[in-house]
C-alpha atoms as a PDB file:
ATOM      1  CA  UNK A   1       0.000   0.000   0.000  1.00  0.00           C
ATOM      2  CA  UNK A   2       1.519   3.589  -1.099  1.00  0.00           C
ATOM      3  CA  UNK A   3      -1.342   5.182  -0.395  1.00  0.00           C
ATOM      4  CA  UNK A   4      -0.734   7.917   2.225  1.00  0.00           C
ATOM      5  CA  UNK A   5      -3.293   9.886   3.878  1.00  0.00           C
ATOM      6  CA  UNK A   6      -2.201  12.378   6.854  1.00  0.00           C
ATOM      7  CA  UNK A   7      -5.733  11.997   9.465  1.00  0.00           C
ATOM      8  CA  UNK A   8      -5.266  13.071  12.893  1.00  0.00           C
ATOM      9  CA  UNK A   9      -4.907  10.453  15.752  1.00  0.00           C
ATOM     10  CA  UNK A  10      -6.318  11.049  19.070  1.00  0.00           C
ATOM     11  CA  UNK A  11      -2.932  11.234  20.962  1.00  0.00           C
ATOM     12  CA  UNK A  12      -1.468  14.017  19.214  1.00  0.00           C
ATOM     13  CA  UNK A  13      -4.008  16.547  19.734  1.00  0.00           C
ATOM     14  CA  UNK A  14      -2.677  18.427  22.731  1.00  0.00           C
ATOM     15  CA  UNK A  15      -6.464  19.067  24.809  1.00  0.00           C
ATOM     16  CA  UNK A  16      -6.286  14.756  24.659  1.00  0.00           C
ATOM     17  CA  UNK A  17      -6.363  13.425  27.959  1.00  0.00           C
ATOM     18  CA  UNK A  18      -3.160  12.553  29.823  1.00  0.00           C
ATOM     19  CA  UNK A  19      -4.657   9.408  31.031  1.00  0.00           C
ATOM     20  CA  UNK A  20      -6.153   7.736  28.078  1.00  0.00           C
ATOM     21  CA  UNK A  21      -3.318   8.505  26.134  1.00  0.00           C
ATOM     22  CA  UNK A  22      -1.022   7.133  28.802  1.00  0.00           C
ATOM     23  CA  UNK A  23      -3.209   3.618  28.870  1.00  0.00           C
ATOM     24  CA  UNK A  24      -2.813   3.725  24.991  1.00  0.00           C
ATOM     25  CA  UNK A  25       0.682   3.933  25.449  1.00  0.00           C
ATOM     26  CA  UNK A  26       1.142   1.639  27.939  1.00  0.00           C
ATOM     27  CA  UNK A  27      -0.902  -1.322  25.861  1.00  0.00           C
ATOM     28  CA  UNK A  28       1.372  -0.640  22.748  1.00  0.00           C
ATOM     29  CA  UNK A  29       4.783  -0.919  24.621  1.00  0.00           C
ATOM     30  CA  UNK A  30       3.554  -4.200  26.273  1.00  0.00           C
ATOM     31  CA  UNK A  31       2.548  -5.530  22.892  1.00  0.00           C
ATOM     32  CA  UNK A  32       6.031  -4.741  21.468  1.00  0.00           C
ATOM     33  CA  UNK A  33       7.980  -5.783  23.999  1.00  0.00           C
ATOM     34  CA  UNK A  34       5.807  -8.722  24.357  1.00  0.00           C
ATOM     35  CA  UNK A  35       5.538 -10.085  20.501  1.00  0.00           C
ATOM     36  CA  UNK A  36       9.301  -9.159  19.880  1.00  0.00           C
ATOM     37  CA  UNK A  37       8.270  -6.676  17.105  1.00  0.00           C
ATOM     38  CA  UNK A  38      11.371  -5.148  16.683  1.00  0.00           C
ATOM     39  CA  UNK A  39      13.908  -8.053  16.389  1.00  0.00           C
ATOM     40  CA  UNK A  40      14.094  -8.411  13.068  1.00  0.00           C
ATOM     41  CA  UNK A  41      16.022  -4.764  12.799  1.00  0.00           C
ATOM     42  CA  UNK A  42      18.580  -5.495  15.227  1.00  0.00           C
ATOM     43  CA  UNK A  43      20.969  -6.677  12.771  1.00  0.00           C
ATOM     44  CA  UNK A  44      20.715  -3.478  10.966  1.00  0.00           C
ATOM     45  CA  UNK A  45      20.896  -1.255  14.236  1.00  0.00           C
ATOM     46  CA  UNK A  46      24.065  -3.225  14.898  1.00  0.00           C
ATOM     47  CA  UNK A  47      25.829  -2.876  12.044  1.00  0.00           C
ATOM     48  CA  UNK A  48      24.941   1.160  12.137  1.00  0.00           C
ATOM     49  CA  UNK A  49      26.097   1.579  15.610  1.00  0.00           C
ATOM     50  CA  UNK A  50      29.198  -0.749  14.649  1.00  0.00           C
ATOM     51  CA  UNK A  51      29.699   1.803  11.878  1.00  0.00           C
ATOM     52  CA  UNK A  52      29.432   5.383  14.042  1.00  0.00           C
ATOM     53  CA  UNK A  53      31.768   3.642  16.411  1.00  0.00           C
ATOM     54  CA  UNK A  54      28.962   4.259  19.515  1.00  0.00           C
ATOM     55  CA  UNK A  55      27.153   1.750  21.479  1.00  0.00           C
ATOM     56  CA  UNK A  56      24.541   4.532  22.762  1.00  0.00           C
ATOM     57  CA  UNK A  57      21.035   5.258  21.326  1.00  0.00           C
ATOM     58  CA  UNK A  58      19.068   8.179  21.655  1.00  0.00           C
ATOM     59  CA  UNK A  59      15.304   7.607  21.596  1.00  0.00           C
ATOM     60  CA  UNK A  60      12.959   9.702  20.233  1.00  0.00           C
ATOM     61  CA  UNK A  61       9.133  10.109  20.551  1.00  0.00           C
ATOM     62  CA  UNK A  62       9.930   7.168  22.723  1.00  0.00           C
ATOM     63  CA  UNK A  63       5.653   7.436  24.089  1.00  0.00           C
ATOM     64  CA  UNK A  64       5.953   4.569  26.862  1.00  0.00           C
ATOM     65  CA  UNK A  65       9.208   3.216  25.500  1.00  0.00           C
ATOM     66  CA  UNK A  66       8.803  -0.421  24.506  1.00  0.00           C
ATOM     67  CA  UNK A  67      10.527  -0.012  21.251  1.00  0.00           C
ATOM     68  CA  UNK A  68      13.944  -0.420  22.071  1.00  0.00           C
ATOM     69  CA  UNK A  69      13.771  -2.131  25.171  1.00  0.00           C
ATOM     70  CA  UNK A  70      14.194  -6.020  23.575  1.00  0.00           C
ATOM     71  CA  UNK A  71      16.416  -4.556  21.524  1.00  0.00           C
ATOM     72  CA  UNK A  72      19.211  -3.189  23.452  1.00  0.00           C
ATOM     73  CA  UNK A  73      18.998  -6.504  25.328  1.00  0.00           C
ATOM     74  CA  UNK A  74      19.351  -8.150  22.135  1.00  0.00           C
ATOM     75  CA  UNK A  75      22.553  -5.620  21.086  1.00  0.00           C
ATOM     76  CA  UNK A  76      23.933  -6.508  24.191  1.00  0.00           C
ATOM     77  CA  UNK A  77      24.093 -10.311  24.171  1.00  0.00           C
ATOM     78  CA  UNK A  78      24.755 -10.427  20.450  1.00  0.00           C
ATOM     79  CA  UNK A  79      28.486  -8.373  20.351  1.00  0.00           C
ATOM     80  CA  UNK A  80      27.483  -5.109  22.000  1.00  0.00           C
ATOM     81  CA  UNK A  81      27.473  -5.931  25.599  1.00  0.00           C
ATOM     82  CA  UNK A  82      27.983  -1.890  26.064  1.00  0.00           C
ATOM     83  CA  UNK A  83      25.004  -0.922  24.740  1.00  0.00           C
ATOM     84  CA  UNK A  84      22.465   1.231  25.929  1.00  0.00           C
ATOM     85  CA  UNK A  85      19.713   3.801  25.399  1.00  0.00           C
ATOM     86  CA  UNK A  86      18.302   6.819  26.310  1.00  0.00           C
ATOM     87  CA  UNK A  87      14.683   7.625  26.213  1.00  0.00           C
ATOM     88  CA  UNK A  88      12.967  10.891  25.467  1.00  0.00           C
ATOM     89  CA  UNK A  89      10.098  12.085  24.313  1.00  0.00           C
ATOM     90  CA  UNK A  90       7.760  15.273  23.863  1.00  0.00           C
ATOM     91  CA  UNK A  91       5.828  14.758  26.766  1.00  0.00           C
ATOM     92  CA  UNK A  92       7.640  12.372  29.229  1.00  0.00           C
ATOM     93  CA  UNK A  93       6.361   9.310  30.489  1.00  0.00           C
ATOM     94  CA  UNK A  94       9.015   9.149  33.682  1.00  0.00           C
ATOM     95  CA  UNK A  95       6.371   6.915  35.547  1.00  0.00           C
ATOM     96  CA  UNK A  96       6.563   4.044  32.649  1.00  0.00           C
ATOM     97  CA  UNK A  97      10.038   4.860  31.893  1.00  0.00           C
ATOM     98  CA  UNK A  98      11.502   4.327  35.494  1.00  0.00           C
ATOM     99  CA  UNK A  99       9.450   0.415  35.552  1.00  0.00           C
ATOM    100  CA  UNK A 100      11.440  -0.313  32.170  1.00  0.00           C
ATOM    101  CA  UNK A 101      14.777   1.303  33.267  1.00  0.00           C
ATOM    102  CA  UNK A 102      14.510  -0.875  36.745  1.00  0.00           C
ATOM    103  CA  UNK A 103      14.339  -4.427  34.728  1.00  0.00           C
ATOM    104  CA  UNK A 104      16.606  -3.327  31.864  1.00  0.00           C
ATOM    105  CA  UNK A 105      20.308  -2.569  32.374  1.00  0.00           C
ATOM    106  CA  UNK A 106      21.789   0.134  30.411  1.00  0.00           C
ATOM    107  CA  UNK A 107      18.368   1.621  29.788  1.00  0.00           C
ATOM    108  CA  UNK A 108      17.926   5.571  30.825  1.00  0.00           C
ATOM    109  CA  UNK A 109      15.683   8.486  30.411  1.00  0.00           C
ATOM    110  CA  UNK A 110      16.036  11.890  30.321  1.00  0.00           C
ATOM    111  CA  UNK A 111      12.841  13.466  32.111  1.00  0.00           C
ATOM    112  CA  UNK A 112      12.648  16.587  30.543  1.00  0.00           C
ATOM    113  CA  UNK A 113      10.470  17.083  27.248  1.00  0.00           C
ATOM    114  CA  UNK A 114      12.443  17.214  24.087  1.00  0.00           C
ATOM    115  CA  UNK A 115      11.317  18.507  20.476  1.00  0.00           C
ATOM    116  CA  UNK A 116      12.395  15.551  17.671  1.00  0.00           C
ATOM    117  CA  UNK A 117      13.165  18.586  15.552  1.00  0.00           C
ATOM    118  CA  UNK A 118      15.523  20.127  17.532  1.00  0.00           C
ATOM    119  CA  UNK A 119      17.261  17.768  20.073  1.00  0.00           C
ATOM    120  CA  UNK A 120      20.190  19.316  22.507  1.00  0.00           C
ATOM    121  CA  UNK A 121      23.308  19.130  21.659  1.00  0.00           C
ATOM    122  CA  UNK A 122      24.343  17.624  24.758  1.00  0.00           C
ATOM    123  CA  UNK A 123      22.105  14.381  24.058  1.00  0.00           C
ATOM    124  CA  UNK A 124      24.332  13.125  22.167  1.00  0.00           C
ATOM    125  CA  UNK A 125      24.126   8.757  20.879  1.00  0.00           C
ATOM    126  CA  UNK A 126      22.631   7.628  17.285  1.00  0.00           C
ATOM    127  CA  UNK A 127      19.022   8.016  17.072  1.00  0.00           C
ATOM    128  CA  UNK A 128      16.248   6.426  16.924  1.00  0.00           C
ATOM    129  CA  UNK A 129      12.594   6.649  16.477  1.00  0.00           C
ATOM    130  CA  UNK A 130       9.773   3.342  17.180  1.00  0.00           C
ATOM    131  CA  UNK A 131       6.535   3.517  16.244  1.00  0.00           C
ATOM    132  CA  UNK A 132       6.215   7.644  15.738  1.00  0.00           C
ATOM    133  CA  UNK A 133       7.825   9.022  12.197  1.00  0.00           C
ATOM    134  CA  UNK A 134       4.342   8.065  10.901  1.00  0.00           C
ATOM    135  CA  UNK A 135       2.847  11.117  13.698  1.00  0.00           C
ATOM    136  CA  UNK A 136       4.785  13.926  11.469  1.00  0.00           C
ATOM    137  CA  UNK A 137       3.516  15.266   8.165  1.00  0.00           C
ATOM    138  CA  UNK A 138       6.176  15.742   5.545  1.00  0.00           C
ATOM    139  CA  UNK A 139       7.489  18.954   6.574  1.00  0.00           C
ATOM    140  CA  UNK A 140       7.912  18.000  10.420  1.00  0.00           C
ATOM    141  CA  UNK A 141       9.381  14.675   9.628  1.00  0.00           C
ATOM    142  CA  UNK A 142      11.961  16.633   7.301  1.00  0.00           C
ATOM    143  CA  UNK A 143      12.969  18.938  10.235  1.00  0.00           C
ATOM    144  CA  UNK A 144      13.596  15.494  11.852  1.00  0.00           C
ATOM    145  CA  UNK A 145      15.790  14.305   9.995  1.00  0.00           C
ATOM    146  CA  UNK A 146      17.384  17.863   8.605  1.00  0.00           C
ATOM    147  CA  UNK A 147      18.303  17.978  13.235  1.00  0.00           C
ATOM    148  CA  UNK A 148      19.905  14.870  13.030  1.00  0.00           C
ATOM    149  CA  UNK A 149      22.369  16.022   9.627  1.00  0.00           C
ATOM    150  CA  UNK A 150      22.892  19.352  10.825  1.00  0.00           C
ATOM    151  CA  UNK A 151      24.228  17.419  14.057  1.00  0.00           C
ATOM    152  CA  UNK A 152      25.732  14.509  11.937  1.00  0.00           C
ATOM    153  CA  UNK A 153      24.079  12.425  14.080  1.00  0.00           C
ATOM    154  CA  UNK A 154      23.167   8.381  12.907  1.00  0.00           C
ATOM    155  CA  UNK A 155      19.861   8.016  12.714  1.00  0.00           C
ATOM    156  CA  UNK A 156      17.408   5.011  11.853  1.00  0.00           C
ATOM    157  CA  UNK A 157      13.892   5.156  11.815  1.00  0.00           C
ATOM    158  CA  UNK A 158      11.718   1.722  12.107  1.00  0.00           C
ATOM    159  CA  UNK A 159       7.468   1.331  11.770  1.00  0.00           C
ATOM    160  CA  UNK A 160       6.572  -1.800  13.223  1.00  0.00           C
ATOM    161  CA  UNK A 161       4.363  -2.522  10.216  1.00  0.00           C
ATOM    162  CA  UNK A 162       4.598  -3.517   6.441  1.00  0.00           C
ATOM    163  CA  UNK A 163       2.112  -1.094   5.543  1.00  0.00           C
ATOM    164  CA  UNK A 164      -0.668  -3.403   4.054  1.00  0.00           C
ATOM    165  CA  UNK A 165      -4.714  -3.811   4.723  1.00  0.00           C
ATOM    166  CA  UNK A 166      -4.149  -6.623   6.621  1.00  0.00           C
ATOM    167  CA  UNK A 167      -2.917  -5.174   9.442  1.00  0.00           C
ATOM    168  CA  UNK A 168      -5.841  -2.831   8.765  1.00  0.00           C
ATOM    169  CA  UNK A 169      -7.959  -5.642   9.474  1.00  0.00           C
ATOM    170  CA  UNK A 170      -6.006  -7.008  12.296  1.00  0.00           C
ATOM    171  CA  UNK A 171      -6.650  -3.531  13.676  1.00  0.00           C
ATOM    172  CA  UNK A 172      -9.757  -3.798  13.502  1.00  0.00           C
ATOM    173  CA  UNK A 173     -10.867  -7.185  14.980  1.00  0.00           C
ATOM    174  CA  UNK A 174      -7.712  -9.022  16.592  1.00  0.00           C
ATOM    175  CA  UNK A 175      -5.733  -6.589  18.277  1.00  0.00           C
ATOM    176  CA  UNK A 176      -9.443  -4.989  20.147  1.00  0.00           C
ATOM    177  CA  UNK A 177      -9.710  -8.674  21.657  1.00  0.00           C
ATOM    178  CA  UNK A 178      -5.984  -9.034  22.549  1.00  0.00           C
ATOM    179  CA  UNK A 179      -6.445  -5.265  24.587  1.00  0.00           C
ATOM    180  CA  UNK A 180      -9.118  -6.837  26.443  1.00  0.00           C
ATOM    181  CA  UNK A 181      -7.523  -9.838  27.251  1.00  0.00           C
ATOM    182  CA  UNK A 182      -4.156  -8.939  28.444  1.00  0.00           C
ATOM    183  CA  UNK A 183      -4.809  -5.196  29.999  1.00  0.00           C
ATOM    184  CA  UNK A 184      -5.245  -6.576  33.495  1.00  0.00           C
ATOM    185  CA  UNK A 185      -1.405  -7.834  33.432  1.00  0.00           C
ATOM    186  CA  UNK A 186       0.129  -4.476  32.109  1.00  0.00           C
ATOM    187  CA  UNK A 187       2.580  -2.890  34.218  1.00  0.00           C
ATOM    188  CA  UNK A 188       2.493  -0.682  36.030  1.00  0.00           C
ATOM    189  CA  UNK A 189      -0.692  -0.686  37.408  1.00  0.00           C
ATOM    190  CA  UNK A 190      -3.253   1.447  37.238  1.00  0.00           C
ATOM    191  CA  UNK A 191      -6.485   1.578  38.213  1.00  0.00           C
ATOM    192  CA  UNK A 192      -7.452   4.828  35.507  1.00  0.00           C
ATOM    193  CA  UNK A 193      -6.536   1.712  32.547  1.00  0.00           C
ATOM    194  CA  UNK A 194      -9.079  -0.883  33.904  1.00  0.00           C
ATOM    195  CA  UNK A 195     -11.976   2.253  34.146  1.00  0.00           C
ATOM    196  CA  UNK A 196     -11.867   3.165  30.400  1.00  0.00           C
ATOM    197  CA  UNK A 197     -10.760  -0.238  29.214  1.00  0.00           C
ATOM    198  CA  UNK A 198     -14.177  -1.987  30.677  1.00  0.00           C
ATOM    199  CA  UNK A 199     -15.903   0.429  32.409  1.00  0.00           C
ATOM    200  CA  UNK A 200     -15.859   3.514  29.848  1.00  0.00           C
ATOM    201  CA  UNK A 201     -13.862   1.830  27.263  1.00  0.00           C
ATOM    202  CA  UNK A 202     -12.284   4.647  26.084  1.00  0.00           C
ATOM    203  CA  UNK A 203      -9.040   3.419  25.861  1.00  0.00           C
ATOM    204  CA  UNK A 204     -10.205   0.226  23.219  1.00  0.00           C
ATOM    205  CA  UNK A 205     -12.078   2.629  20.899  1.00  0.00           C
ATOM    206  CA  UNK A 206      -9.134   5.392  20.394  1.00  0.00           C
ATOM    207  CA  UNK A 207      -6.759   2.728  20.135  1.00  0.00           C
ATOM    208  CA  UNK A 208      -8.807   1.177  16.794  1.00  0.00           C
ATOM    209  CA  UNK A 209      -8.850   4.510  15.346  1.00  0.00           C
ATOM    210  CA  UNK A 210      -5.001   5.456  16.081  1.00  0.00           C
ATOM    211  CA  UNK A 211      -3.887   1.861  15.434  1.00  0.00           C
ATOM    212  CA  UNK A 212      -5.546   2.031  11.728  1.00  0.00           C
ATOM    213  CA  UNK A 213      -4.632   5.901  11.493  1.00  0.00           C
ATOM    214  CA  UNK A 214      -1.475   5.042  11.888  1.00  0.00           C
ATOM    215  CA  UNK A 215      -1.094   2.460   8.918  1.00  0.00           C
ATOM    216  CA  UNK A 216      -2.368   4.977   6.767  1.00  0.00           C
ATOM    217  CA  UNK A 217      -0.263   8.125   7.656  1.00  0.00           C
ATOM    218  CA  UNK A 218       3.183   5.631   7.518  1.00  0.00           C
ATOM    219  CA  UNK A 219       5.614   6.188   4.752  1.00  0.00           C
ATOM    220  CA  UNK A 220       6.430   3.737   2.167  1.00  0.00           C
ATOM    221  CA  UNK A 221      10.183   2.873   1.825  1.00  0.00           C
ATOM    222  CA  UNK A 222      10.832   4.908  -1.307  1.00  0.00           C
ATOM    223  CA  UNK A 223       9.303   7.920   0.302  1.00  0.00           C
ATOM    224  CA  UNK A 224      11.432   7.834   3.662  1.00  0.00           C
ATOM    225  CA  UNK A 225      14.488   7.921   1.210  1.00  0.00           C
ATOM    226  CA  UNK A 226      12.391  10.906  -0.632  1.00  0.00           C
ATOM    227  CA  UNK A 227      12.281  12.858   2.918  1.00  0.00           C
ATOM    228  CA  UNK A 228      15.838  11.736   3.616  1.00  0.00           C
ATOM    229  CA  UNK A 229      17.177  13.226   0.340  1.00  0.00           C
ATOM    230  CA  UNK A 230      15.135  16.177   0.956  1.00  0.00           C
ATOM    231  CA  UNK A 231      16.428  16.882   4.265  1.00  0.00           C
ATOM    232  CA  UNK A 232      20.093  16.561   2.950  1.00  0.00           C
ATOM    233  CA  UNK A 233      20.101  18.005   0.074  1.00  0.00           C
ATOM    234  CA  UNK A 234      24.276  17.750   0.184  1.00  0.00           C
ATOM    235  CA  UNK A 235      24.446  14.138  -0.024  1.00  0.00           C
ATOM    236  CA  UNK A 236      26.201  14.066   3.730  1.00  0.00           C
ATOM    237  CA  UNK A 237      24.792  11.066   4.953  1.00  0.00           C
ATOM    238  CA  UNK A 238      24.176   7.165   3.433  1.00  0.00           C
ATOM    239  CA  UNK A 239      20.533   6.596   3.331  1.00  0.00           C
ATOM    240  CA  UNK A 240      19.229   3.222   3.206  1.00  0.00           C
ATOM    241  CA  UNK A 241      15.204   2.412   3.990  1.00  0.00           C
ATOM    242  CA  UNK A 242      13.469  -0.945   3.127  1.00  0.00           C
ATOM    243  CA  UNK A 243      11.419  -3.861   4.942  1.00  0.00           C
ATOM    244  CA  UNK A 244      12.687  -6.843   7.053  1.00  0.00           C
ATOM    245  CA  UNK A 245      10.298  -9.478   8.113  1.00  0.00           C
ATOM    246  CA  UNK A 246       9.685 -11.299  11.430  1.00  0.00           C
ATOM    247  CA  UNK A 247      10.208 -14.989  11.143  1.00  0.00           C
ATOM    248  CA  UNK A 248       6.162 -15.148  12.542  1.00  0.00           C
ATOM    249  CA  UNK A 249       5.379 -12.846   9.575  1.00  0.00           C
ATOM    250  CA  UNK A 250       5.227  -9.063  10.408  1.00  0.00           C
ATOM    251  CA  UNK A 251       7.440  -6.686   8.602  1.00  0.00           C
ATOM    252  CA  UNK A 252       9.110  -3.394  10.078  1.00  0.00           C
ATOM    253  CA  UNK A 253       9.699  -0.911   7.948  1.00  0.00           C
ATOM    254  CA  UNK A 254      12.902   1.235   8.499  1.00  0.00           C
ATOM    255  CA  UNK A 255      14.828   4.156   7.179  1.00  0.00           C
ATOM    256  CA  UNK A 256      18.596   4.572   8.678  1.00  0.00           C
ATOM    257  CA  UNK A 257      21.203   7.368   7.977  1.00  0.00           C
ATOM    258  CA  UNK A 258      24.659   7.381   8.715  1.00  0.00           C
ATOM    259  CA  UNK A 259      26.954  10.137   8.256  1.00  0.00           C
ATOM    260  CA  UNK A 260      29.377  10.252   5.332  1.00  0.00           C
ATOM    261  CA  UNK A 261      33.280  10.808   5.859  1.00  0.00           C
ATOM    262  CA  UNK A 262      33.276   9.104   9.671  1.00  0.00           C
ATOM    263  CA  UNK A 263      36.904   8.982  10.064  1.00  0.00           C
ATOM    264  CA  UNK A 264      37.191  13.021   9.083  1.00  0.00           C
END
């Protein structure tokens, strides 16, 4: 599917509720973390950290942060051992991120809110962003990646989707009944997610629109490399972008930048 349409989701409109968006987040790091999604990139994340010489990640628009948390496990009992990860996002999650940083050595967070377009320059590490380049429309996710040049900082981005109607589908029928099911095991608890998951199910019906919202706004391979040559116009960095599929079928789609001339 190359079809692209930019709709709003529910979680980026800044009157949305703290706590329905935090429940949101919460059920989308546990499914990550729980189905593996992102395993099948952590050959390429190696190789690009292997290549920039760094063994720390920066995470951006990390939400509840269950992107990289299998992964930097992974990195680090697969030749990394020193590898590690920062998380930051927008509007910090310190709560969710201080559970994940207690069971996950050489995972951090920085508590204060930072902008994806223009990240300090004293968080420094190759950069990442899980499950969010598909929240920016084509000018934002330009500035993205136009930060991370002007900085010369590595940067991949990875969609834990293939971009096809059948995760549409899944969307719409599977993944409702998995919320249900496993929401009373999420961690950490809170009482808010049981009220508008069965009570006021609040949390189940914004998820369905986000979750399909979200396979619709995602860029295709060909035009992450399109945003990627557009935010460095110069040729500066190696661009790659493409699909890699889990051995249980998913794909992730990724884009991942590297800076030209390392040794200079």
């Amino acid at each position: 599917m190359k079809l692209r349409l930019h709709l709003f989701e529910f979680e980026d409109l800044p009157w949305f509720p703290r706590v329905i968006r935090a429940g949101m987040m919460d059920y989308l790091r546990f499914m990550i973390s729980s189905l593996g999604i992102y395993q099948p990139i952590v050959p390429l994340l190696r190789n690009a950290l292997e290549q920039t010489s760094q063994a720390s990640m920066l995470e951006l628009c990390a939400g509840a942060g269950g992107g990289t948390e299998g992964v930097v496990r992974t990195l680090q009992t697969t030749g990394l051992p020193a590898a590690q990860v920062t998380l930051t996002d927008l509007y910090p999650q310190p709560a969710a991120w201080q559970l994940l940083a207690s069971r996950t050595p050489g995972l951090y967070f920085a508590a204060m809110s930072v902008d994806a377009t223009a990240v300090p320059a004293h968080l420094g590490g190759f950069r990442t962003v899980f499950s969010a380049f598909h929240h920016f429309a084509p000018p934002t996710a330009t500035a993205l990646l136009t930060d991370a040049v002007r900085q010369r900082a590595g940067i991949g981005v990875f969609e834990g989707a293939g971009k096809h109607w059948a995760e549409i589908l899944l969307a719409l029928t599977v993944l409702p009944v998995a919320q249900l099911l496993i929401t009373p095991f999420i961690r950490p608890f809170r009482l808010s997610r049981l009220v508008f998951t069965y009570v006021v199910p609040l949390i189940p019906l914004f998820t369905i629109w986000d979750g399909c919202v979200s396979i619709l706004r995602m860029y295709a391979p060909e035009q992450l490399l399109a945003l990627a040559h557009r935010a460095d116009p110069q040729d500066t960095f190696i661009w790659q972008a493409g699909k890699v599929r889990h051995w249980w079928g998913p794909e992730v789609t990724y884009l991942i930048g590297l800076p030209r001339n390392l040794g200079a």
